[in-house]
Protein backbone atom coordinates (compact mmCIF):
# COMPACT_ATOMS: atom_id res chain seq x y z
CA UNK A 1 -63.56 19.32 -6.40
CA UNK A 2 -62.62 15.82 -4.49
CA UNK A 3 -65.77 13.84 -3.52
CA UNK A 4 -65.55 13.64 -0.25
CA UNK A 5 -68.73 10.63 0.04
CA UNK A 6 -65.76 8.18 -1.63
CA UNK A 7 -64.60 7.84 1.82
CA UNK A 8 -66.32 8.28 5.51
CA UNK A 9 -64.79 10.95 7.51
CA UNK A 10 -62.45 9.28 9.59
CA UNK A 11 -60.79 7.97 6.47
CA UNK A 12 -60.78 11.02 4.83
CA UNK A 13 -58.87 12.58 7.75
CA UNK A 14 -56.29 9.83 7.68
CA UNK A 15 -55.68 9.88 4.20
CA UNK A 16 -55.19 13.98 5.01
CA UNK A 17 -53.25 13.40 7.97
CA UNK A 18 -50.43 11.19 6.22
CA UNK A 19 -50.20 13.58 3.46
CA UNK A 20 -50.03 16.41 5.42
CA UNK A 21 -47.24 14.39 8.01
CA UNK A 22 -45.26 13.79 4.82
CA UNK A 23 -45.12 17.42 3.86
CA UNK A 24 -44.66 18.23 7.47
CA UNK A 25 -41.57 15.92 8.58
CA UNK A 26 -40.15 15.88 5.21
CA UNK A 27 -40.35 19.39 4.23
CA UNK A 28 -39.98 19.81 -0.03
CA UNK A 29 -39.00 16.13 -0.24
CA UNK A 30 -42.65 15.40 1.34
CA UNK A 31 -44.34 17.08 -1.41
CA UNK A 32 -43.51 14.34 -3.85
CA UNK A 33 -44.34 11.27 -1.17
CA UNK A 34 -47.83 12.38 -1.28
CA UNK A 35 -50.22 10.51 -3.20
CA UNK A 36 -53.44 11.71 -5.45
CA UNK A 37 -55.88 10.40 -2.72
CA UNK A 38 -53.94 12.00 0.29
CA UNK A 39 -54.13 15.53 -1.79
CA UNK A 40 -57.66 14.56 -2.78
CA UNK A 41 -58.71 14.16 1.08
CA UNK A 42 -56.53 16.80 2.20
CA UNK A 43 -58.64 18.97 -0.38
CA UNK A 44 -62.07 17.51 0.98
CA UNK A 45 -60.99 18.25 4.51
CA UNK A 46 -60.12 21.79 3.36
CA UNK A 47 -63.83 22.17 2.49
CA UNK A 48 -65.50 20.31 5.00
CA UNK A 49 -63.64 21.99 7.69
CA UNK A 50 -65.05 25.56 5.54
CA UNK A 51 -61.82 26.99 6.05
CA UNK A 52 -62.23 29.13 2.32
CA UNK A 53 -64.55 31.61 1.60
CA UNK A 54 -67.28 30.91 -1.10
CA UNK A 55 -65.89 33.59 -3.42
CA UNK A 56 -62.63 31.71 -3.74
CA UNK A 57 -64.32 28.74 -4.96
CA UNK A 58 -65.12 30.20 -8.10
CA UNK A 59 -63.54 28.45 -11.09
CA UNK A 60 -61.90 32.01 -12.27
CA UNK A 61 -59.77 31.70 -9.30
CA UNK A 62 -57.87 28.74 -10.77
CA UNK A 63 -56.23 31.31 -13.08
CA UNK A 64 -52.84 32.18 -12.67
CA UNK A 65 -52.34 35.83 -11.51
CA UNK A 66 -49.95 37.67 -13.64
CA UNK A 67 -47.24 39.90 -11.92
């Protein structure tokens, strides 16, 4: 999981903000603008803001379903 004390929370929120802009004006093309730290603070912002439950943060979950 990103550490989110490597930045302070404004900077976190920019660095998610311009990754998430990317994705959003660019569409597919956007997904390969965006740089480690923007997914890395988009990530940390995911958490911070507690928008997952606890029991998807399990490690197991990182598993691939199979169809």
């Amino acid at each position: 999981m990103p550490d989110p004390a490597r930045w302070t929370m404004d900077e976190m929120r920019r660095l998610a903000a311009r990754g998430v802009l990317k994705v959003d004006l660019l569409g597919h093309r956007g997904t390969t603008l965006v740089t480690c730290e923007e997914v890395a603070a988009m990530a940390a912002v995911i958490i911070a803001a507690g928008a997952l439950p606890p029991g998807l943060l399990k490690p197991e979950n990182i598993k691939r379903e199979t169809e």
